[in-house]
Protein backbone atom coordinates (compact mmCIF):
# COMPACT_ATOMS: atom_id res chain seq x y z
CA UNK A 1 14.35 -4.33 -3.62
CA UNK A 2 12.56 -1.15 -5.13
CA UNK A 3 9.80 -0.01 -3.16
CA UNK A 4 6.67 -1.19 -5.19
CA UNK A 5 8.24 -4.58 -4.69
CA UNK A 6 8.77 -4.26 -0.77
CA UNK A 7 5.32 -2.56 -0.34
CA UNK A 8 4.14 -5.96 -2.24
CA UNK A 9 5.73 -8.44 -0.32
CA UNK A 10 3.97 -6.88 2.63
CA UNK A 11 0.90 -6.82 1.19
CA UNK A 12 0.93 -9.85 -0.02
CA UNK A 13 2.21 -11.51 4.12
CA UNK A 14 -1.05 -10.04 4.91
CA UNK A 15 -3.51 -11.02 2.60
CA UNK A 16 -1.62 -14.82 3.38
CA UNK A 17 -2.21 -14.08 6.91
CA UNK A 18 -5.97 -13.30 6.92
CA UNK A 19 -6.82 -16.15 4.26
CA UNK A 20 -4.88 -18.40 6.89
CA UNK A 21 -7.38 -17.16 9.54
CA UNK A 22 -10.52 -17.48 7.55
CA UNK A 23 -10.20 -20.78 5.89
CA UNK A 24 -8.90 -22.50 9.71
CA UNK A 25 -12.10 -20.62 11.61
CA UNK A 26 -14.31 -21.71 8.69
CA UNK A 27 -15.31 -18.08 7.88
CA UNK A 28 -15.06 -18.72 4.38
CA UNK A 29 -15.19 -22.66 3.05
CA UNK A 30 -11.61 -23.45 0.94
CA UNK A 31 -13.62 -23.34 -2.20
CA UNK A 32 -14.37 -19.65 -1.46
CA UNK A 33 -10.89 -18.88 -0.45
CA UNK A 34 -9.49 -20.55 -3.70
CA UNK A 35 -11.55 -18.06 -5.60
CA UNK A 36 -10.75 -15.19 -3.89
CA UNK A 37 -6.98 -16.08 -4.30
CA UNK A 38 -7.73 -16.13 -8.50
CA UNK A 39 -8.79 -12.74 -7.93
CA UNK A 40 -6.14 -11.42 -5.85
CA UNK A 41 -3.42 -12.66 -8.11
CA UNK A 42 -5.43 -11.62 -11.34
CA UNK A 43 -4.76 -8.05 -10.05
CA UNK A 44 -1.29 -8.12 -11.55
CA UNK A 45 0.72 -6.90 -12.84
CA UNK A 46 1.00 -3.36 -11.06
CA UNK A 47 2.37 -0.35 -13.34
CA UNK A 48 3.07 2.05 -10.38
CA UNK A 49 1.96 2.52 -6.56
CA UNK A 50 -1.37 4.22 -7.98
CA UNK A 51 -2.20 1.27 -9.93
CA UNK A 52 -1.82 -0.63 -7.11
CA UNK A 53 -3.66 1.52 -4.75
CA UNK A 54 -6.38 1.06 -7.06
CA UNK A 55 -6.56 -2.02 -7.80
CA UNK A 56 -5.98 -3.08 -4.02
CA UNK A 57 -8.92 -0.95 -2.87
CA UNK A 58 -11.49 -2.35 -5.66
CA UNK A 59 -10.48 -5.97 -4.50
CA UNK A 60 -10.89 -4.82 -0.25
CA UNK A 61 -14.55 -2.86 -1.34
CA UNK A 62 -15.57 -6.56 -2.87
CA UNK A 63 -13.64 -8.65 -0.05
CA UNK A 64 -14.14 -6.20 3.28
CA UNK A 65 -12.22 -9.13 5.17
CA UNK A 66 -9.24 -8.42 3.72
CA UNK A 67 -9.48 -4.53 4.46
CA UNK A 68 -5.76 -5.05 6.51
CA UNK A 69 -3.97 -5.37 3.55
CA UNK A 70 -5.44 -2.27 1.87
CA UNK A 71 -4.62 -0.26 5.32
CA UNK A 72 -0.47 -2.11 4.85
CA UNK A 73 -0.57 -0.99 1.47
CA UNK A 74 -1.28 3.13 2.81
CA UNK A 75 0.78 2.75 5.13
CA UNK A 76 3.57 1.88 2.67
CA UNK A 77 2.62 4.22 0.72
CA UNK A 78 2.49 7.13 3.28
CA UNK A 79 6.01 5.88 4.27
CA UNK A 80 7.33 6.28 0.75
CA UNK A 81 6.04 9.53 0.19
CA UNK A 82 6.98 11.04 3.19
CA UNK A 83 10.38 9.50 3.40
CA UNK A 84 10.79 10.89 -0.02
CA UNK A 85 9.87 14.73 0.90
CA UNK A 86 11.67 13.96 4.17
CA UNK A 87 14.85 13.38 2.03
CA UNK A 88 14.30 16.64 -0.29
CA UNK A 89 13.43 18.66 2.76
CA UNK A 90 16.86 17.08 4.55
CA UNK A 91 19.03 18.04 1.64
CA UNK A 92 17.64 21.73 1.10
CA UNK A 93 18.00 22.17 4.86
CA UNK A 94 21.43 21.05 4.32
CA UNK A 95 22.06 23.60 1.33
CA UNK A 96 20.49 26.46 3.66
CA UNK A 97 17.55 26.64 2.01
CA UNK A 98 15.13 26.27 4.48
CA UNK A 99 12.24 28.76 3.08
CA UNK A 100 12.49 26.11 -0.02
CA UNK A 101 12.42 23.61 2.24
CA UNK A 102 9.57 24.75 4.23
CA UNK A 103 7.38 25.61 0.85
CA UNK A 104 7.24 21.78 0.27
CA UNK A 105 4.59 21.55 2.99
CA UNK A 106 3.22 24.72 3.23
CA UNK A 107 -0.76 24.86 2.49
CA UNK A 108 -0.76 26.28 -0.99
CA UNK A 109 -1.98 29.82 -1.03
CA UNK A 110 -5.08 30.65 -3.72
């Protein structure tokens, strides 16, 4: 499963998760819920994580209950991107290039 995919699946378990909650407390009445469920799946599809990003944080500024799933999706996100440089820094380390290595996350001078 490619990442965009995983990184959906989770989203996706918690937007499940809070509609669950707010339908059984009556926070929101199922009519409500049913209509915020047409917009959540209208989002698709996703071309990339940045698409989704967007598109994840327009729905969670309209539907602030569902903010979780927004703050999955960064996490995700932040996982994938650092588990990618972690992987470039790991093989230039490996290749003794560590002032390559290190110039991946140094501040870039001006």
């Amino acid at each position: 499963m490619d990442v965009t995919q995983d990184t959906l699946l989770q989203v996706e378990n918690i937007y499940l998760t809070t509609l669950i909650k707010l339908v059984k407390n009556n926070t929101i009445p199922v009519k409500e819920g049913k209509k915020i469920t047409r917009e959540f799946l209208a989002l698709r599809p996703f071309q990339d994580m940045a698409d989704m990003r967007a598109k994840f944080k327009a729905f969670t500024d309209e539907h602030t209950e569902f903010l979780p799933m927004y703050v999955t999706f960064m996490h995700h996100e932040e996982i994938h991107n650092t588990g990618g440089l972690l992987s470039q820094m790991k093989d230039l380390i490996s290749n003794k290039k560590i002032d390559e290595a290190l110039a991946l996350v140094a501040p870039k001078k001006q």
